[in-house]
Protein backbone atom coordinates (compact mmCIF):
# COMPACT_ATOMS: atom_id res chain seq x y z
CA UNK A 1 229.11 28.47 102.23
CA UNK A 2 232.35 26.47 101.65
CA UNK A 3 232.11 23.07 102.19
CA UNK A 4 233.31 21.17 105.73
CA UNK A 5 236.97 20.41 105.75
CA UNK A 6 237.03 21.81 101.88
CA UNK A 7 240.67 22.48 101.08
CA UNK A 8 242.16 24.38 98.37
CA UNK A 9 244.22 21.59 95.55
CA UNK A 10 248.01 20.87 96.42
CA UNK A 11 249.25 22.78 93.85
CA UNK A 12 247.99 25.86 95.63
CA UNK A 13 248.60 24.86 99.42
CA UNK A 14 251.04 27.46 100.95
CA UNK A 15 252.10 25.04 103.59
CA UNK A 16 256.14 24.51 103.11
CA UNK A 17 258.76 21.89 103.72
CA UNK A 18 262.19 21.82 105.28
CA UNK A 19 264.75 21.57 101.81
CA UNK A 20 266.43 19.46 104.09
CA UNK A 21 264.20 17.05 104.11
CA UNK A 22 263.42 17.23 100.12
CA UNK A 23 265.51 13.85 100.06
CA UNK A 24 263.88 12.40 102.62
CA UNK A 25 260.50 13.01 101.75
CA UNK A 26 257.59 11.71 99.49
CA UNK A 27 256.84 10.55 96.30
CA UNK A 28 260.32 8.55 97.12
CA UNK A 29 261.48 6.96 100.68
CA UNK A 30 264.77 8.48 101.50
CA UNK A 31 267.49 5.18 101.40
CA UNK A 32 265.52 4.31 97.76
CA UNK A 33 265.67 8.42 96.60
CA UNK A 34 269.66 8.56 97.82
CA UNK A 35 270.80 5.64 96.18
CA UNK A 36 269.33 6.74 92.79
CA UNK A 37 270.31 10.03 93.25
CA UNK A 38 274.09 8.99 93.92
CA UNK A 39 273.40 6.71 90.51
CA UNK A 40 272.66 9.63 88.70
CA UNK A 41 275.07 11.75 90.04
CA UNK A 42 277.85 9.19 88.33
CA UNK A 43 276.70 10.50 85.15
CA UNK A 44 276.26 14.20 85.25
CA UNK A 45 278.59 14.49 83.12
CA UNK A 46 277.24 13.30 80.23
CA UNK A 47 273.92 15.29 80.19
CA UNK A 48 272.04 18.25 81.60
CA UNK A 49 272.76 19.05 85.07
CA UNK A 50 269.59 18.47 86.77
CA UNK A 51 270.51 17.90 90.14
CA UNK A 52 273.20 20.29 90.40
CA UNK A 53 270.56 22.91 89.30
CA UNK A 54 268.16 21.00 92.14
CA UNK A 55 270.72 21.77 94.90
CA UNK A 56 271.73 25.04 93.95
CA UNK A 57 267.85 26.71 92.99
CA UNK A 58 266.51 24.57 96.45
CA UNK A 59 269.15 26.47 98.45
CA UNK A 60 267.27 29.73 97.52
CA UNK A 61 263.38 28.63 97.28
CA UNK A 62 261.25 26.66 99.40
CA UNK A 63 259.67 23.93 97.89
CA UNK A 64 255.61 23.52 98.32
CA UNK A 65 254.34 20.28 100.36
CA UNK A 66 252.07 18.63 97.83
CA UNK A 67 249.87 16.67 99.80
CA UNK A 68 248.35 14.43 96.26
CA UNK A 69 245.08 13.67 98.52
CA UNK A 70 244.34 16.94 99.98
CA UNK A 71 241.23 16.95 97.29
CA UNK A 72 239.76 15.40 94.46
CA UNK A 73 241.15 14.94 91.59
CA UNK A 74 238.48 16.85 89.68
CA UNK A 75 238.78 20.10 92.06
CA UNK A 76 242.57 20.05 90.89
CA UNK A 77 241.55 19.91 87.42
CA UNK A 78 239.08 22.89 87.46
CA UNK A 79 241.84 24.62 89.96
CA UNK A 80 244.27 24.14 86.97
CA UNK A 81 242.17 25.11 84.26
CA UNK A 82 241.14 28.14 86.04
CA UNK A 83 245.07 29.10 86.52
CA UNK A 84 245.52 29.02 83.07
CA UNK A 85 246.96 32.70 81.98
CA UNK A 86 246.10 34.17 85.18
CA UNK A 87 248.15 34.55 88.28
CA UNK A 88 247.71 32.06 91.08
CA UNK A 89 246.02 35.25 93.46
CA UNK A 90 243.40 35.66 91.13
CA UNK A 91 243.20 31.41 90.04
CA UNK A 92 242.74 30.79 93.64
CA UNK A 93 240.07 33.48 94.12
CA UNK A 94 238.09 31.93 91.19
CA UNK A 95 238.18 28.68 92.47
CA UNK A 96 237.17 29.83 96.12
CA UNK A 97 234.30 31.64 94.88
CA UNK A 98 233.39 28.52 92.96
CA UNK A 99 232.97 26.55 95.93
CA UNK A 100 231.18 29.12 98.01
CA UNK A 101 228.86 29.87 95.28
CA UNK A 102 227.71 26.55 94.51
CA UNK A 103 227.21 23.45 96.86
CA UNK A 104 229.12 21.00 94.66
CA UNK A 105 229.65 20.39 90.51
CA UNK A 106 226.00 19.57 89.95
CA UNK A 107 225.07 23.32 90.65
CA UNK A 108 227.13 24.72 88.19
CA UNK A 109 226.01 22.23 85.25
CA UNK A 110 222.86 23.86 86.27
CA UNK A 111 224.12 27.68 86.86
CA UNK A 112 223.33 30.00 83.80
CA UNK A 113 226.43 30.73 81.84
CA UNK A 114 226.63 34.30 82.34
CA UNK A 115 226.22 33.63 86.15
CA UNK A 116 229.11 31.48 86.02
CA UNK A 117 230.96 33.95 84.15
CA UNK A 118 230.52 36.56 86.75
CA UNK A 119 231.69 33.97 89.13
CA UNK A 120 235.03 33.08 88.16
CA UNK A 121 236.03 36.54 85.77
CA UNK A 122 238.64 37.37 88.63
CA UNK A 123 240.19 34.90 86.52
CA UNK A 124 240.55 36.06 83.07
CA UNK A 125 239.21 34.61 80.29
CA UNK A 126 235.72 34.11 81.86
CA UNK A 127 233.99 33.74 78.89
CA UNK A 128 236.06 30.61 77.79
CA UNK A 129 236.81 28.83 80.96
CA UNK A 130 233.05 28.95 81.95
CA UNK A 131 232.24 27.11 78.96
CA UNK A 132 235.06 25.11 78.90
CA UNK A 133 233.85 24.12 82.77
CA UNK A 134 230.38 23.32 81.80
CA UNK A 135 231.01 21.79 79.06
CA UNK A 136 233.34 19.41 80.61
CA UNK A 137 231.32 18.69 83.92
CA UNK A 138 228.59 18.01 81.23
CA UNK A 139 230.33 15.25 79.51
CA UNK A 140 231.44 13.72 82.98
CA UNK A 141 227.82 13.46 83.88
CA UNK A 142 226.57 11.80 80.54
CA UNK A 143 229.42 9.51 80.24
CA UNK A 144 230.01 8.24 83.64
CA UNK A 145 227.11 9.04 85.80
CA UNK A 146 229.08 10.75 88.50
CA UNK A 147 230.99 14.33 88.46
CA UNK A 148 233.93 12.63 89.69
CA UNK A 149 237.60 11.83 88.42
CA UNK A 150 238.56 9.51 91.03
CA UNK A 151 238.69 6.33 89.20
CA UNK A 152 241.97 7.86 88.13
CA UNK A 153 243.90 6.97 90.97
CA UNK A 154 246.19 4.13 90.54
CA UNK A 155 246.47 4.26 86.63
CA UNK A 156 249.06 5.39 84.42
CA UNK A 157 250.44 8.76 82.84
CA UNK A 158 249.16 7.70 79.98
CA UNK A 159 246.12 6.72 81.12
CA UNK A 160 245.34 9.83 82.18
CA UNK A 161 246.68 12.04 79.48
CA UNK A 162 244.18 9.82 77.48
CA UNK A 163 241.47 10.71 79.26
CA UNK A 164 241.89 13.89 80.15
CA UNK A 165 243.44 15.45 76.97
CA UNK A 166 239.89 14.64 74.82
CA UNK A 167 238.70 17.83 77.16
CA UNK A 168 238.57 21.43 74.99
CA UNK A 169 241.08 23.39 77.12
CA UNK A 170 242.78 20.40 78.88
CA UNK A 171 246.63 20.34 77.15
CA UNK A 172 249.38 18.52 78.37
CA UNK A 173 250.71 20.95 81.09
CA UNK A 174 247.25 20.95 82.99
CA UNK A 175 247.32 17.07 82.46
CA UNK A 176 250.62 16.88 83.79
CA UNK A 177 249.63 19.00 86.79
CA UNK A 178 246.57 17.00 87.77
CA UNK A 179 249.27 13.62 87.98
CA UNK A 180 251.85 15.55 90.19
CA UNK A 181 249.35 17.71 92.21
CA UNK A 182 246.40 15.10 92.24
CA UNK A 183 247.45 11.51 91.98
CA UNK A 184 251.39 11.63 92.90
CA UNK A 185 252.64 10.97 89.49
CA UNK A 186 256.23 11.66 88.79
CA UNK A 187 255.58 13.98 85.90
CA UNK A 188 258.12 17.70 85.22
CA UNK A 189 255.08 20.23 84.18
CA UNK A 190 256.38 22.75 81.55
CA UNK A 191 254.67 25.82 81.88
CA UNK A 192 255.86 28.98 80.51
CA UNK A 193 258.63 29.86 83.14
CA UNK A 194 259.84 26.23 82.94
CA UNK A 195 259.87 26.34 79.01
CA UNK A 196 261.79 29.72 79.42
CA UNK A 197 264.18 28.91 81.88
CA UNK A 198 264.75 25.35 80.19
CA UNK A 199 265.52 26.96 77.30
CA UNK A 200 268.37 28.89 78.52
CA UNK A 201 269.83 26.05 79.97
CA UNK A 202 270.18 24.52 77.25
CA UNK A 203 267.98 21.68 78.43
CA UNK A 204 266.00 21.56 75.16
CA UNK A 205 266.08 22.38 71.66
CA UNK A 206 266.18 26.31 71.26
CA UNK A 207 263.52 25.75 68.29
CA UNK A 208 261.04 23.11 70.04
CA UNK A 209 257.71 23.97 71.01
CA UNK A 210 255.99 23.65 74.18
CA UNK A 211 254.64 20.34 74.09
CA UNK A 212 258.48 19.22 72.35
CA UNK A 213 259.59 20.38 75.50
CA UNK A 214 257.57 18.30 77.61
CA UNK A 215 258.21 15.09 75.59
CA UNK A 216 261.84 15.65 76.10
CA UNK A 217 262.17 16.91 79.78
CA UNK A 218 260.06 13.75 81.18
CA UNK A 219 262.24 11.79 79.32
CA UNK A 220 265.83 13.63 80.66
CA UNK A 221 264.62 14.81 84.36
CA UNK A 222 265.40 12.03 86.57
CA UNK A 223 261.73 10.84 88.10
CA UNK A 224 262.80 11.92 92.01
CA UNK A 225 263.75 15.40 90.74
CA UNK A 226 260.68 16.11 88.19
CA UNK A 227 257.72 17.95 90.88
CA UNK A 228 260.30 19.05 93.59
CA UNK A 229 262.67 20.76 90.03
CA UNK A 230 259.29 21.74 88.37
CA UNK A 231 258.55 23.98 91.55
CA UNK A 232 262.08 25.27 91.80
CA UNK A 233 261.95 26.18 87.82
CA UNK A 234 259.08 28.69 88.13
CA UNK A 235 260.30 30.61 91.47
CA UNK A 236 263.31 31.26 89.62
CA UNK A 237 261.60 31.70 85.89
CA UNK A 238 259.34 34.77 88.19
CA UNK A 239 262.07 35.79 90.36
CA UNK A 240 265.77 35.88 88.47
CA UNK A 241 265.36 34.95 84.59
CA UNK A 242 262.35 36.79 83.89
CA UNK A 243 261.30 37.14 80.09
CA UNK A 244 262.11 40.64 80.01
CA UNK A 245 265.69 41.72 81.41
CA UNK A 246 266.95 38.90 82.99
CA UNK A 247 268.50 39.26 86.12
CA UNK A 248 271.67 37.40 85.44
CA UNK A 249 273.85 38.94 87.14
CA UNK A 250 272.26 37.77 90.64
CA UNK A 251 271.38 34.39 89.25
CA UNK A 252 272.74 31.00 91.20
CA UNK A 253 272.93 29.16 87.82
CA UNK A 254 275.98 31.26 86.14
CA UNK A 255 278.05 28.30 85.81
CA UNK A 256 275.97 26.03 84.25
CA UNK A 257 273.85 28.12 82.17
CA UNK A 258 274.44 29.03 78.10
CA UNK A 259 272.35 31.82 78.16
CA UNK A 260 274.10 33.86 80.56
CA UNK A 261 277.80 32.61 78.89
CA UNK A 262 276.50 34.15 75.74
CA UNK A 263 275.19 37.02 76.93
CA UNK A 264 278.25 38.08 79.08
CA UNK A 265 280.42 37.43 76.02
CA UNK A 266 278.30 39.40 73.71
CA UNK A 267 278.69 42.41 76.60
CA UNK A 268 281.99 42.10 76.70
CA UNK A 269 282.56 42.62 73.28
């Protein structure tokens, strides 16, 4: 049975926030978030737009209420590592049955691999994320004594990427998800819609790879934009610039976006 009070990670909560009050909010109190803000603003000009494309994309999508303590830090890591090439329905599913199946993390260490397999194949990849799971609940166990991540709390980025990215499976977008979702970091995830739609912004180098592309990002995005813009990013990346045909017609970005300039001129001629 699911455990008391058990609650699915931030990332995946469905509860929703007012855009009005996405200034006003956490990570960043409101009078210390507007005055930075205003400083950026003074020099959007000489880079990417960031918070123009903020305003604009929050005007059409809500923006999720990440809540960093709404569960351990380790259940966001296994909720994240599940997610990976999967859609959240079926990610979410995995990680429920998970926690139904077995009483807590000790269990599966001790579940046979095809059972765990079975367990979380809604998923994809079953075969690989089982015994990337075991595996690293396994080292947890030897290394520290406890299945638990929370001495993580409280320490840096890097810190954390250090620890973490020693994991088979565990790159630097499902690091930089466990800091924003888990532990409140300002950190700009780059997942595949964000590397898309970043791309055709002109926000990184058209020939970068993925992990270029996070590098460069969390050193442009301004820290109060980074979770609230990575959010934003991927409801547009699914909804309006898809992979496959585009819709940029529709798309709130026009103005500030190369991709679309291009295309329109190569239409038009």
């Amino acid at each position: 049975m699911r455990q008391p009070g058990f609650v699915l990670p931030c990332g995946w909560q469905h509860r929703r926030r007012n855009i009005s009050q996405s200034f006003d909010s956490k990570p960043t109190t409101g009078s210390r978030l507007v005055t930075n803000l205003k400083l950026f603003m003074q020099t959007q000009d000489k880079g990417p737009n960031f918070l123009k494309v903020y305003q604009l994309l929050s005007q059409v999508y809500p923006i999720p209420c990440v809540t960093e303590r709404a569960s351990t830090v380790l259940d966001t890591l296994i909720a994240v590592l599940l997610s990976q090439n999967t859609t959240d329905r079926n990610s979410t599913k995995a990680f429920e049955q998970l926690k139904t199946r077995y009483a807590d993390w000790n269990q599966v260490i001790q579940a046979p691999l095809q059972e765990l397999e079975d367990c979380i194949r809604v998923a994809g990849l079953a075969k690989t994320k089982a015994a990337r799971l075991k595996e690293l609940l396994e080292t947890l166990q030897k290394e520290r004594g406890e299945l638990s991540l929370e001495y993580l709390r409280g320490t840096s980025a890097e810190t954390v990427e250090h620890d973490l990215s020693r994991f088979r499976g565990i790159g630097l977008k499902t690091i930089a998800c466990v800091e924003a979702f888990a532990l409140g970091l300002q950190v700009f995830p780059v997942d595949t819609h964000v590397f898309r739609v970043c791309k055709r912004l002109g926000w990184i180098d058209p020939n970068c790879d993925r992990n270029q592309a996070f590098r460069s990002l969390n050193n442009d995005v301004p820290p109060e934009l980074r979770v609230a813009l990575h959010f934003l990013i991927i409801s547009h990346g699914r909804n309006v610039c898809r992979s496959r045909r585009p819709l940029c017609e529709t798309c709130c970005l026009q103005d500030l976006c190369p991709y679309f300039s291009s295309s329109s001129q190569q239409t038009r001629h």
